[in-house]
Protein backbone atom coordinates (compact mmCIF):
# COMPACT_ATOMS: atom_id res chain seq x y z
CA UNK A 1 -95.78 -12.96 -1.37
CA UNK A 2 -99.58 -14.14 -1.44
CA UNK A 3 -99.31 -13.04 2.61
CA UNK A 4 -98.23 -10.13 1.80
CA UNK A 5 -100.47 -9.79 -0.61
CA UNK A 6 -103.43 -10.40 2.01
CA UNK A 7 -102.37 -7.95 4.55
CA UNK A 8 -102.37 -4.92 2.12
CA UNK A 9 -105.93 -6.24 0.78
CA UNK A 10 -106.63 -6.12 4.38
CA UNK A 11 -105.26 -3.25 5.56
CA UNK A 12 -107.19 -1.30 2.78
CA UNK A 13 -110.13 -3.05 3.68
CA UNK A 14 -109.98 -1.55 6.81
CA UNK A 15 -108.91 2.32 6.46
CA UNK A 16 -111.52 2.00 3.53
CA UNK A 17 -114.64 0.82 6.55
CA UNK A 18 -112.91 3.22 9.33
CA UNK A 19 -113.22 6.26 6.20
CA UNK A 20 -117.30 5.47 5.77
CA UNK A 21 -117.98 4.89 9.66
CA UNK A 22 -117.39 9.15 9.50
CA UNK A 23 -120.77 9.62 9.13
CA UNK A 24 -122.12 7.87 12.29
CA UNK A 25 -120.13 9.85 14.01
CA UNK A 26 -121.55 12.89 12.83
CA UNK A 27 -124.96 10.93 13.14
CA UNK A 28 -124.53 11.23 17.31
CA UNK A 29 -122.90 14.37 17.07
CA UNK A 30 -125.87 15.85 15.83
CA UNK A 31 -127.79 13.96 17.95
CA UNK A 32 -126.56 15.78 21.12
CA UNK A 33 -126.72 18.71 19.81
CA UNK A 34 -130.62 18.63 18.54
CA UNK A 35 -131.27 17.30 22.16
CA UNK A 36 -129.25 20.12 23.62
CA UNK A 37 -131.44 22.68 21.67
CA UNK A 38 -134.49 20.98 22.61
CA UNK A 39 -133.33 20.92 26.11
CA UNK A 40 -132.92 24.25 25.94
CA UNK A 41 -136.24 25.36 23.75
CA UNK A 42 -137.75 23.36 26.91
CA UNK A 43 -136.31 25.65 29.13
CA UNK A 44 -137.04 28.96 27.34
CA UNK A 45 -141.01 27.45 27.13
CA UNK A 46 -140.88 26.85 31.40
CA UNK A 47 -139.52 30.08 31.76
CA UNK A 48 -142.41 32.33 29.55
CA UNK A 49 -145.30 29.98 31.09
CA UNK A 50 -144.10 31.00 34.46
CA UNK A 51 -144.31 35.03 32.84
CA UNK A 52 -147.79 34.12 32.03
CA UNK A 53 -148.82 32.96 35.35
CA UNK A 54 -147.02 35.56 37.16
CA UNK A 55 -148.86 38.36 34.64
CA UNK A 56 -152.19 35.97 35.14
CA UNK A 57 -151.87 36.41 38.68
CA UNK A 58 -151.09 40.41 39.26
CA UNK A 59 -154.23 40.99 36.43
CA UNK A 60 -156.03 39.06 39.11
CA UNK A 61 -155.07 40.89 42.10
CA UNK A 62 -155.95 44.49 40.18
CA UNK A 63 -159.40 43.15 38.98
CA UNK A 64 -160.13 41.38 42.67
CA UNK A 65 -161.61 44.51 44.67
CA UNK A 66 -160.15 45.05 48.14
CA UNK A 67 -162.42 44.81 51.10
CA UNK A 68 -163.76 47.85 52.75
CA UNK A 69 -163.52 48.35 56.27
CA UNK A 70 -166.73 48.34 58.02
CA UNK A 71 -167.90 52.06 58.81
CA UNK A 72 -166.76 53.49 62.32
CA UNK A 73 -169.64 54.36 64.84
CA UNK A 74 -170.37 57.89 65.00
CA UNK A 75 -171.09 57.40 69.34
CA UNK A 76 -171.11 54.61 71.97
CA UNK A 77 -174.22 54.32 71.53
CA UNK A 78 -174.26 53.00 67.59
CA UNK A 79 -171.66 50.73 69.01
CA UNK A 80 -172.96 46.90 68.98
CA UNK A 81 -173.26 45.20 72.63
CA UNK A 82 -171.51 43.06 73.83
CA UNK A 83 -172.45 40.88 76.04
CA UNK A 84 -170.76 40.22 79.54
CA UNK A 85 -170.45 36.65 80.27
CA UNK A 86 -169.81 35.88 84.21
CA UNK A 87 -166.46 33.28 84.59
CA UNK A 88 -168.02 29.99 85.23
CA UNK A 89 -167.72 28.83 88.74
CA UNK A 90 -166.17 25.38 89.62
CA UNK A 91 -168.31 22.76 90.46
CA UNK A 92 -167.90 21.81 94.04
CA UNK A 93 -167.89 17.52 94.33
């Protein structure tokens, strides 16, 4: 009888543990779940700071002024000389 006895003390020692250990559980479940969001939150932050830069970047291109092209000669003879160089002749050894 006192075994018996023992095993049911046990036995509802045990369900009794297994019943509180419930809230660890939930412990990691939220766990993953704040570190998904945060994953995520990371994500969303990477994706407007690349927004920015793109927007950064095209505000710069429309403030940078575009080169002019140099002014076409009105004749030949505004046109700048150049000057003929003769080929170089090989050495004779």
């Amino acid at each position: 009888m006192q075994k018996t006895l023992a095993y049911a003390v046990m036995l509802a020692a045990t369900l009794g543990l297994a019943a509180c250990d419930k809230p660890s559980e939930n412990a990691a479940e939220d766990a993953r779940e704040a570190q998904s969001e945060a994953q995520e939150s990371m994500n969303e932050a990477a994706e407007e700071r690349n927004e920015a830069a793109q927007e950064r970047a095209e505000e710069q291109r429309q403030q940078t002024p575009e080169p002019m092209p140099a002014p076409a000669p009105e004749n030949e003879s505004e046109q700048p000389a150049t000057p003929s160089t003769a080929p170089a002749e090989p050495a004779n050894q």
